[in-house]
Protein backbone atom coordinates (compact mmCIF):
# COMPACT_ATOMS: atom_id res chain seq x y z
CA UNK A 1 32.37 18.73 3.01
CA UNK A 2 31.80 15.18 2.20
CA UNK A 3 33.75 13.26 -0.12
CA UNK A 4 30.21 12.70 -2.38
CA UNK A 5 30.13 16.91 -2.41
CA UNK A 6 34.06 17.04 -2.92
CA UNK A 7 33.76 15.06 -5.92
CA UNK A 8 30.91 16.87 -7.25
CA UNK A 9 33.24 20.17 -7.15
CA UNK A 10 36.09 18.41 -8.78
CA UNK A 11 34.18 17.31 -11.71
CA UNK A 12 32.37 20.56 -11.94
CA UNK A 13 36.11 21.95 -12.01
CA UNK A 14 37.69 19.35 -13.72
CA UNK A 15 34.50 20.30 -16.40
CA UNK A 16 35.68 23.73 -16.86
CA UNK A 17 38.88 22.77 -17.53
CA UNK A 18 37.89 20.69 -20.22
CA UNK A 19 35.98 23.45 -21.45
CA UNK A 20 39.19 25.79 -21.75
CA UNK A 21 41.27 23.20 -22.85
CA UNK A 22 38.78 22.92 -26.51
CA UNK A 23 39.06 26.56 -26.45
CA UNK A 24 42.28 27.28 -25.62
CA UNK A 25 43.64 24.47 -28.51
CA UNK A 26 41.67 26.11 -31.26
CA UNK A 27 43.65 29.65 -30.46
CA UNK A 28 47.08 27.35 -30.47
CA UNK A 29 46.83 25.39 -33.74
CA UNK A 30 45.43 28.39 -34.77
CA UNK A 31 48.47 30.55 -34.15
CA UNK A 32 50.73 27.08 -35.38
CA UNK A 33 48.96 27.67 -38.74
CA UNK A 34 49.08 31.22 -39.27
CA UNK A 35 53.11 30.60 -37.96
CA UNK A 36 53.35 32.64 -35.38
CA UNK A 37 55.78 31.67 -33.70
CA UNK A 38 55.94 33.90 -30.62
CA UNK A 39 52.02 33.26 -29.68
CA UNK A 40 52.16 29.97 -30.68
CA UNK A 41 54.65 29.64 -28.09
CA UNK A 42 52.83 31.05 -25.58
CA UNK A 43 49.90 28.89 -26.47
CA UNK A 44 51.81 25.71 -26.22
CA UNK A 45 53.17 26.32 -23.01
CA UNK A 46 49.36 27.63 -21.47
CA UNK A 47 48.02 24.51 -22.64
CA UNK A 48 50.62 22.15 -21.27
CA UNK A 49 49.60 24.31 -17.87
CA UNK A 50 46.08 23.77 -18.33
CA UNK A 51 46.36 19.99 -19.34
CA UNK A 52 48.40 19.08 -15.43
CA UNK A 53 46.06 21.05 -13.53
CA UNK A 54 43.16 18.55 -15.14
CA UNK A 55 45.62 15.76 -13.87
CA UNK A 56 45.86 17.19 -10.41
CA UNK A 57 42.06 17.69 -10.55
CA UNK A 58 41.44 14.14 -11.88
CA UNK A 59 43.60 12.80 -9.06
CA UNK A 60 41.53 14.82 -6.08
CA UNK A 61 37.98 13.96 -8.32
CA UNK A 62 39.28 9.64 -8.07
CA UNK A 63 40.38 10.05 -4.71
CA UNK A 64 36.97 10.92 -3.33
CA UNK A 65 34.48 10.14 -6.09
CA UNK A 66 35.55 6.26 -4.97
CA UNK A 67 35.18 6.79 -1.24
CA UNK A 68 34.21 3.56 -0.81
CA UNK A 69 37.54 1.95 -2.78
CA UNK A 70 39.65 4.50 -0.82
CA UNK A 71 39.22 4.37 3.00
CA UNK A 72 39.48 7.89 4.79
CA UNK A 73 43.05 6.33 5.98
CA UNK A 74 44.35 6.01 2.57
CA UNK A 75 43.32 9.02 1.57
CA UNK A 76 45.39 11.05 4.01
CA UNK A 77 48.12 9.14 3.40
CA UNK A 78 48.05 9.58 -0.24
CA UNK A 79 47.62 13.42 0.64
CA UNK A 80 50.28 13.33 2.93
CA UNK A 81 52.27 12.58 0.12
CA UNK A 82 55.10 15.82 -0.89
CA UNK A 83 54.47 15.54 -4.51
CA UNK A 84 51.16 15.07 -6.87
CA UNK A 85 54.02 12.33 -8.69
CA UNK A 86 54.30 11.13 -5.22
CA UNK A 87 50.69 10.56 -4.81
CA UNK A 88 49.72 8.78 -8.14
CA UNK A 89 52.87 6.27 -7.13
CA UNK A 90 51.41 6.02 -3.90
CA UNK A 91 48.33 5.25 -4.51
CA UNK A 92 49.41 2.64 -7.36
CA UNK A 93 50.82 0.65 -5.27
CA UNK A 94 48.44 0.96 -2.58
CA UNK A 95 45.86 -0.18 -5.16
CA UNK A 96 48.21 -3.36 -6.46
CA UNK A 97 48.91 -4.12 -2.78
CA UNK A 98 45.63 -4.64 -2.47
CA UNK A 99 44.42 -6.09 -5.29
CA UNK A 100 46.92 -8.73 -6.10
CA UNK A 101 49.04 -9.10 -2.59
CA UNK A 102 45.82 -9.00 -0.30
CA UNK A 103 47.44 -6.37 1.43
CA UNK A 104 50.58 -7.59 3.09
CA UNK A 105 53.68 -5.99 2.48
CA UNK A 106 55.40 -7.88 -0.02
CA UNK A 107 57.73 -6.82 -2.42
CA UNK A 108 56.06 -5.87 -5.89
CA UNK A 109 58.00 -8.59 -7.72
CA UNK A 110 57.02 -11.06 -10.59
CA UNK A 111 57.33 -14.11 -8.08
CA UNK A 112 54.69 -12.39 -5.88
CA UNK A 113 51.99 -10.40 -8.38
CA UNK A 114 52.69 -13.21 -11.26
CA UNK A 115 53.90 -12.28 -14.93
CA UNK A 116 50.98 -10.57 -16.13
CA UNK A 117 50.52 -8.46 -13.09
CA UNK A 118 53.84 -7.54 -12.45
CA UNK A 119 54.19 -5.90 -16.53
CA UNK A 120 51.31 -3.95 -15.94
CA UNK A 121 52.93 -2.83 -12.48
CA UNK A 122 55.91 -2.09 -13.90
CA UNK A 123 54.15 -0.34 -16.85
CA UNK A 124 53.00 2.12 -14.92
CA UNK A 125 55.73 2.79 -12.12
CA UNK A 126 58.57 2.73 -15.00
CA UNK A 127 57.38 3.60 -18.14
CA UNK A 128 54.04 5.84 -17.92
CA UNK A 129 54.94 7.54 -14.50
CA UNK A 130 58.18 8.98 -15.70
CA UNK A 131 56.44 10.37 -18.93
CA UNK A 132 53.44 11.75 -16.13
CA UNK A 133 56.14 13.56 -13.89
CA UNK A 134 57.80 14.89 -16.99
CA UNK A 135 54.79 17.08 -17.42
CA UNK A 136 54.32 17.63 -13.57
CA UNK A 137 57.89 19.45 -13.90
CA UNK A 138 57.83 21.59 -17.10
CA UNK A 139 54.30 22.91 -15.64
CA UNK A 140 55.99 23.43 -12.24
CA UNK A 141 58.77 25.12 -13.60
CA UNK A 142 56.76 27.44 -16.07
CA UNK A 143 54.43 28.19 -12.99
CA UNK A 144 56.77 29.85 -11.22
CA UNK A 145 58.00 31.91 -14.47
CA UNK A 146 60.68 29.61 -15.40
CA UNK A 147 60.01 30.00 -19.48
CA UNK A 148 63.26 30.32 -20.79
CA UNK A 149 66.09 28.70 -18.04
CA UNK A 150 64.81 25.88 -15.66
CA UNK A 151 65.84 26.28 -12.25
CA UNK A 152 66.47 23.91 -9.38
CA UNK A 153 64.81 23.46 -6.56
CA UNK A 154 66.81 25.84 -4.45
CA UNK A 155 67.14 28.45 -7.02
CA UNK A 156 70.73 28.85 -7.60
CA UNK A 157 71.78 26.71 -10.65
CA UNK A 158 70.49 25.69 -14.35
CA UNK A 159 68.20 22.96 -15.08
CA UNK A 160 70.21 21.85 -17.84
CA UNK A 161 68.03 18.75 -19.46
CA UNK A 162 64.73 20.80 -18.34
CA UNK A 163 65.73 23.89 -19.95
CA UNK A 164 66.15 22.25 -23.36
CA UNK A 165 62.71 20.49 -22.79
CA UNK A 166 61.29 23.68 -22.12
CA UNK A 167 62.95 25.28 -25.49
CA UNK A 168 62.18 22.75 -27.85
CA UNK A 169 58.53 22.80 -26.21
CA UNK A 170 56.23 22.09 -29.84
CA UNK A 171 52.61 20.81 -31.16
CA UNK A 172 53.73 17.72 -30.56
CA UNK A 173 54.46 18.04 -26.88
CA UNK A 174 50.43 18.64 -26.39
CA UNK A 175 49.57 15.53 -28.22
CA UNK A 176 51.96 13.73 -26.17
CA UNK A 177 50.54 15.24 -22.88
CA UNK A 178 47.00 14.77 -23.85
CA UNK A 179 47.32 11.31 -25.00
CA UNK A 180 49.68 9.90 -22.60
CA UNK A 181 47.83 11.72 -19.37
CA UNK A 182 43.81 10.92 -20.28
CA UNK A 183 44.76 7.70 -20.68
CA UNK A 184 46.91 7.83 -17.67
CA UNK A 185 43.88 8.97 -15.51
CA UNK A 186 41.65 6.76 -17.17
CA UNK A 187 43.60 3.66 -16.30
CA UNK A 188 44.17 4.34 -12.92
CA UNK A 189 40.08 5.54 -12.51
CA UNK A 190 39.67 1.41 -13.05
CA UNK A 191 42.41 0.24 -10.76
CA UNK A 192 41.03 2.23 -8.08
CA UNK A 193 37.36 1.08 -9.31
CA UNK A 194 37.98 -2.57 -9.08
CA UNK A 195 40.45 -5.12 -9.93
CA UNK A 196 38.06 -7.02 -12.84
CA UNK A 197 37.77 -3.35 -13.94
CA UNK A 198 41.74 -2.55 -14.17
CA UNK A 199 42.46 -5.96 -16.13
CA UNK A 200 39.54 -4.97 -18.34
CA UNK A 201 40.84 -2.09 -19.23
CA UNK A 202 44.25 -1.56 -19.43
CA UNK A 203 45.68 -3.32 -22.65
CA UNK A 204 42.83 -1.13 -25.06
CA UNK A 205 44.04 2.22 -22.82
CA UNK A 206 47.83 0.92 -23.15
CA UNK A 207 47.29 0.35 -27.07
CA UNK A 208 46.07 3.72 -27.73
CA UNK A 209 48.95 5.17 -25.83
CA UNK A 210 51.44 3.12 -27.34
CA UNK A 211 50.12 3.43 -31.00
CA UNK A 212 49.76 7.06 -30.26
CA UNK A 213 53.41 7.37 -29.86
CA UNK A 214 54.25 5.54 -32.67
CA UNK A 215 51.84 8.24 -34.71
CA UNK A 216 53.33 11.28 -33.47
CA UNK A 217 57.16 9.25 -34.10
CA UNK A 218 56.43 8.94 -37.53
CA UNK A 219 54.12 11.64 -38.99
CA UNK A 220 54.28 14.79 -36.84
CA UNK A 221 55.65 16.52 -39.44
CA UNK A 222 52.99 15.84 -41.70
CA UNK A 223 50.54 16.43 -39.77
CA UNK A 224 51.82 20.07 -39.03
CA UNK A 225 52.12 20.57 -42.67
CA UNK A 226 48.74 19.43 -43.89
CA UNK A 227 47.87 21.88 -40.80
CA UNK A 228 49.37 24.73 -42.26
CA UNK A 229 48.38 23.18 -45.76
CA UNK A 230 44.63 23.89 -45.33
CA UNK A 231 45.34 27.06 -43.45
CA UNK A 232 46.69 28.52 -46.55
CA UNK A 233 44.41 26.72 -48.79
CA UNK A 234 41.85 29.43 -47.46
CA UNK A 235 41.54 32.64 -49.33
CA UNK A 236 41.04 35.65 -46.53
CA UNK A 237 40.98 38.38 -48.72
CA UNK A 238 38.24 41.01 -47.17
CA UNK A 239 35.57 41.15 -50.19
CA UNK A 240 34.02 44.44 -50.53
CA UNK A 241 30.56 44.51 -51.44
């Protein structure tokens, strides 16, 4: 297939998965409301599945959808890569290389990409990365059945730190992961598109990430409780006629 037809399937899946996400969060703040606990968990966990398979989608749609951006060289490289964390990275710097060091192998410094370019570099490598792959684990590790104790790679010993994310797994987890990974994607769709694009872009996609956080910080448990608020606030009494 060619990459115009590859990218044309991703979006058509990457569609779909939109489509289950809407669906799938109606069931889970449903069962948040109604406080069930047990399928709310479930829920929560299913949708944190469903939101890093968009991400791996949205990386493979990028990756092809800008064939001319990303040279058939640099895209087996990036797929050569052992991890979809490894491949965002990757392809970051690939991108910045690029962009801002005309592609010679410098160090990614503030002496060589200049204040301004360097934050946003280090933005995304330190900061936003490390909040991606964060995701990229607890889905890996609840793929392979892990929804209780986190295992290591090998098998044989407790995930200590990812076993308590994986407990205390809540409603605000899924804000986090859809807020922090659209804008993710969306940020690294314009470094790929063009370097006018990427500087564009990136503070308004940064602010809403950023002030996002803040949000959830400071009034997650209100907005659970007006949740369950106007959930109760509705009489369901069957009314016979």
């Amino acid at each position: 297939m060619t990459n115009k037809e590859l990218a044309k399937v991703h979006a058509k899946n990457r569609a779909k998965l939109n489509s289950a996400l809407t669906h799938h969060k109606q069931q889970m703040n449903l069962s948040i409301k109604s406080e069930n606990e047990l399928i709310a968990n479930v829920n929560i966990r299913m949708y944190l599945i469903l939101y890093v398979a968009w991400l791996e989608n949205s990386l493979q749609y990028i990756i092809n959808v800008y064939h001319k951006q990303i040279n058939s060289y640099l895209r087996n490289d990036i797929l050569s890569k052992r991890s979809q964390i490894d491949m965002w990275e990757f392809l970051i710097k690939a991108k910045f290389r690029e962009h801002y060091l005309q592609g010679k192998q410098k160090d990614f410094n503030i002496l060589n990409l200049g204040h301004s370019n360097y934050n946003r570099y280090d933005y995304l490598i330190n900061t936003i990365l490390p909040r991606v792959s964060s995701f990229i684990e607890i889905r890996n590790k609840l793929a392979h059945g892990q929804w209780a104790v986190a295992l290591n790679n090998e098998g044989t010993d407790k995930v200590q730190e990812t076993t308590a994310k994986i407990w205390t797994l809540n409603k605000k987890d899924t804000l986090l992961a859809k807020n922090i990974l659209e804008k993710f994607v969306k940020i690294i769709d314009s470094l790929v598109a063009s370097k006018s694009a990427f500087v564009k872009n990136f503070d308004q996609n940064v602010y809403k990430i950023e002030h996002s956080l803040y949000q959830f910080d400071t009034k997650y448990e209100w907005i659970i409780s007006d949740m369950k608020r106007k959930y109760n606030a509705v009489s369901r009494d069957i009314v016979k006629k």
